[in-house]
C-alpha atoms as a PDB file:
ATOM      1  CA  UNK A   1     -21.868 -32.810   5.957  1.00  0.00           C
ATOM      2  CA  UNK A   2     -19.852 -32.857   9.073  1.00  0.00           C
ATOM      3  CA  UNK A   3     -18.489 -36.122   8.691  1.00  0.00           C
ATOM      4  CA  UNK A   4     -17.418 -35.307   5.209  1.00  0.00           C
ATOM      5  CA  UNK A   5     -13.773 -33.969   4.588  1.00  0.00           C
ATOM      6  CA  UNK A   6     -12.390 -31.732   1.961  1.00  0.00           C
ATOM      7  CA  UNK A   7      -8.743 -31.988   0.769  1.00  0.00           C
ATOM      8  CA  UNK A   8      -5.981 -29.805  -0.569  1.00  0.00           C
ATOM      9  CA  UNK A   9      -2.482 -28.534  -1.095  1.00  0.00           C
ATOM     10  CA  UNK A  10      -0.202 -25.989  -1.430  1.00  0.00           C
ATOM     11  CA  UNK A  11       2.703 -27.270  -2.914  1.00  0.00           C
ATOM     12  CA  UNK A  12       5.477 -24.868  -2.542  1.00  0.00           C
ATOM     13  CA  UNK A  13       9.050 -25.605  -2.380  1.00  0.00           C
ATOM     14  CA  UNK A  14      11.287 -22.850  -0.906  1.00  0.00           C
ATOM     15  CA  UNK A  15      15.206 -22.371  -0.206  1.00  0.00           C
ATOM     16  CA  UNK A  16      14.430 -22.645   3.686  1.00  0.00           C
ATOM     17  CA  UNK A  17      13.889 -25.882   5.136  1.00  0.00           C
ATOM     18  CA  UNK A  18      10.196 -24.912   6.419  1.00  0.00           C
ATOM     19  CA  UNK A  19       8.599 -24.242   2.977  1.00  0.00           C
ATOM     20  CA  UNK A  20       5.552 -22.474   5.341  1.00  0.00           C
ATOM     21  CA  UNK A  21       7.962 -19.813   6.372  1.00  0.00           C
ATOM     22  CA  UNK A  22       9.498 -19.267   3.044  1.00  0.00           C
ATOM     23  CA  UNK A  23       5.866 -19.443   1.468  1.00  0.00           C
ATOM     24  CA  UNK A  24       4.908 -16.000   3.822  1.00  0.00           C
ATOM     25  CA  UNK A  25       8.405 -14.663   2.344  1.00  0.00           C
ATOM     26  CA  UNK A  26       8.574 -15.215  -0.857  1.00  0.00           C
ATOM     27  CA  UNK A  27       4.925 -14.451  -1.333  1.00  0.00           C
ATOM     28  CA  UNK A  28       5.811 -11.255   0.868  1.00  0.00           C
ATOM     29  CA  UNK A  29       2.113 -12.128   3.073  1.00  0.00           C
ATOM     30  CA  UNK A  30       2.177 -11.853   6.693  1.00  0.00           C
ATOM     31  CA  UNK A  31      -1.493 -13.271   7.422  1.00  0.00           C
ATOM     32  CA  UNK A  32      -3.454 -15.933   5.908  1.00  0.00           C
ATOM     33  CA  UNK A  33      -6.736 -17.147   6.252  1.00  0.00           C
ATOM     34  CA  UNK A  34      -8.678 -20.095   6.330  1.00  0.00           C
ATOM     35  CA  UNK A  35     -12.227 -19.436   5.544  1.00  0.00           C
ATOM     36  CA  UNK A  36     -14.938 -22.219   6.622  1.00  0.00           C
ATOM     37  CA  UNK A  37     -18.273 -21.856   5.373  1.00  0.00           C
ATOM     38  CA  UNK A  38     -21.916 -23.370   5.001  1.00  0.00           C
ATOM     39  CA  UNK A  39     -21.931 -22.996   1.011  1.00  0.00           C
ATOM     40  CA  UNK A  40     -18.805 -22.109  -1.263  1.00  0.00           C
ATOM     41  CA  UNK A  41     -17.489 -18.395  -0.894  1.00  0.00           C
ATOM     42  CA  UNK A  42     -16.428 -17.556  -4.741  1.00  0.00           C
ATOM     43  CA  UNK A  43     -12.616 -16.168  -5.095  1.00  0.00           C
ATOM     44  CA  UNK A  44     -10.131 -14.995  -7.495  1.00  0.00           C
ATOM     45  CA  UNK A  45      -6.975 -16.102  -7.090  1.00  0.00           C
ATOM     46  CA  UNK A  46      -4.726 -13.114  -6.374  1.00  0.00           C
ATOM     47  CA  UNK A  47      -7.339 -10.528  -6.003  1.00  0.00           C
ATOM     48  CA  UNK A  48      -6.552  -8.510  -2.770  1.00  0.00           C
ATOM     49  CA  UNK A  49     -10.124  -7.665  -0.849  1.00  0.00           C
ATOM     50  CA  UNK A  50     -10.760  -4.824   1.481  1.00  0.00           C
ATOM     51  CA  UNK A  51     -12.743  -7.320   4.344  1.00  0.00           C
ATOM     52  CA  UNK A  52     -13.007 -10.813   4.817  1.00  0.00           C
ATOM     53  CA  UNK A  53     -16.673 -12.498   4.516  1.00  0.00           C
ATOM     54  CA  UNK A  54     -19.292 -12.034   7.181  1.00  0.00           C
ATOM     55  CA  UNK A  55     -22.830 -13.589   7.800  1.00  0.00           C
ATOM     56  CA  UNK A  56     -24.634 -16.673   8.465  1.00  0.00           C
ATOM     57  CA  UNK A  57     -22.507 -18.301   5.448  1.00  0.00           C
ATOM     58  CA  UNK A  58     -19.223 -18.184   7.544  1.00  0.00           C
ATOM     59  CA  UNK A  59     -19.021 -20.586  10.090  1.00  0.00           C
ATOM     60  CA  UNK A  60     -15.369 -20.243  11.240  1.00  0.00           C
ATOM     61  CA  UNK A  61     -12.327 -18.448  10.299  1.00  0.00           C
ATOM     62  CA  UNK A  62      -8.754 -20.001  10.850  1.00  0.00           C
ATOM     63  CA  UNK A  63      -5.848 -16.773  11.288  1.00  0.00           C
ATOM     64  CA  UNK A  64      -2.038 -18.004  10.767  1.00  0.00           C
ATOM     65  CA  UNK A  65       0.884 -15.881  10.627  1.00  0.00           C
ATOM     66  CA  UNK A  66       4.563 -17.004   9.955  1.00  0.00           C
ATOM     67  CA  UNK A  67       5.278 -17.293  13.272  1.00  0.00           C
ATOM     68  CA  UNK A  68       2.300 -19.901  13.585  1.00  0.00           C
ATOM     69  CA  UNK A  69       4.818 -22.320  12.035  1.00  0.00           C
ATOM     70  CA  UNK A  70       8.515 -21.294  13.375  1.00  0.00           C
ATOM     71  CA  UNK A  71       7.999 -25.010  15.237  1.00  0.00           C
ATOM     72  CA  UNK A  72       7.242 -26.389  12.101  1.00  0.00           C
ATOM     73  CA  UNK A  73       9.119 -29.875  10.167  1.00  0.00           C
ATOM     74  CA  UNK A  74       7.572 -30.156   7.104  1.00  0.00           C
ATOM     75  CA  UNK A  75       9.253 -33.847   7.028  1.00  0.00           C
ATOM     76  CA  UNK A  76       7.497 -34.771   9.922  1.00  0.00           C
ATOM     77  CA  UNK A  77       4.133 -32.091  10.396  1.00  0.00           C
ATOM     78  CA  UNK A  78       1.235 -32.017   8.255  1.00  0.00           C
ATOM     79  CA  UNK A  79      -1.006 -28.408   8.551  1.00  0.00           C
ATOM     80  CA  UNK A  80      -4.207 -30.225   9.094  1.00  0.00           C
ATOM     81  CA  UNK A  81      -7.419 -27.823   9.466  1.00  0.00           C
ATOM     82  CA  UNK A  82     -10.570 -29.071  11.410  1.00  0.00           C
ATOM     83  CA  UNK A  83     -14.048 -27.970  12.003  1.00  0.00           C
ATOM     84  CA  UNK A  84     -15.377 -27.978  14.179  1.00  0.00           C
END
């Protein structure tokens, strides 16, 4: 439902003091995404995929790149996604 809200992590705790920037380095990505959809998309955690999901199912899809969060205080921001 829209009014409904879905919660998670990513606890990561780097040398750098903005753990999102270390987090693309250390994990050597330079793009992630944030997949919303109508019914659950099933993933494997660390598989590498050739295209990212298509159809009616996906309803929006969230791109971030390191520089996304060169601005970013981890003491005082929280990465909040929202849809829609």
């Amino acid at each position: 439902m829209p009014f409904d809200s879905i919660g998670g992590s990513l606890d990561f705790y780097g040398e750098e003091s903005n753990s999102w920037v270390d987090y693309f380095n250390t994990e050597k990505i330079d793009t992630f995404y944030v997949i919303i959809s109508a019914t659950p998309i099933e993933a494997k955690e660390g598989q590498k995929y050739d295209a990212l999901p298509g159809g009616s199912n996906v309803l929006k899809i969230y791109k971030y790149t390191k520089e996304n969060f060169y601005d970013y205080n981890p003491e005082t921001d929280v990465a909040a996604f929202v849809y829609p």
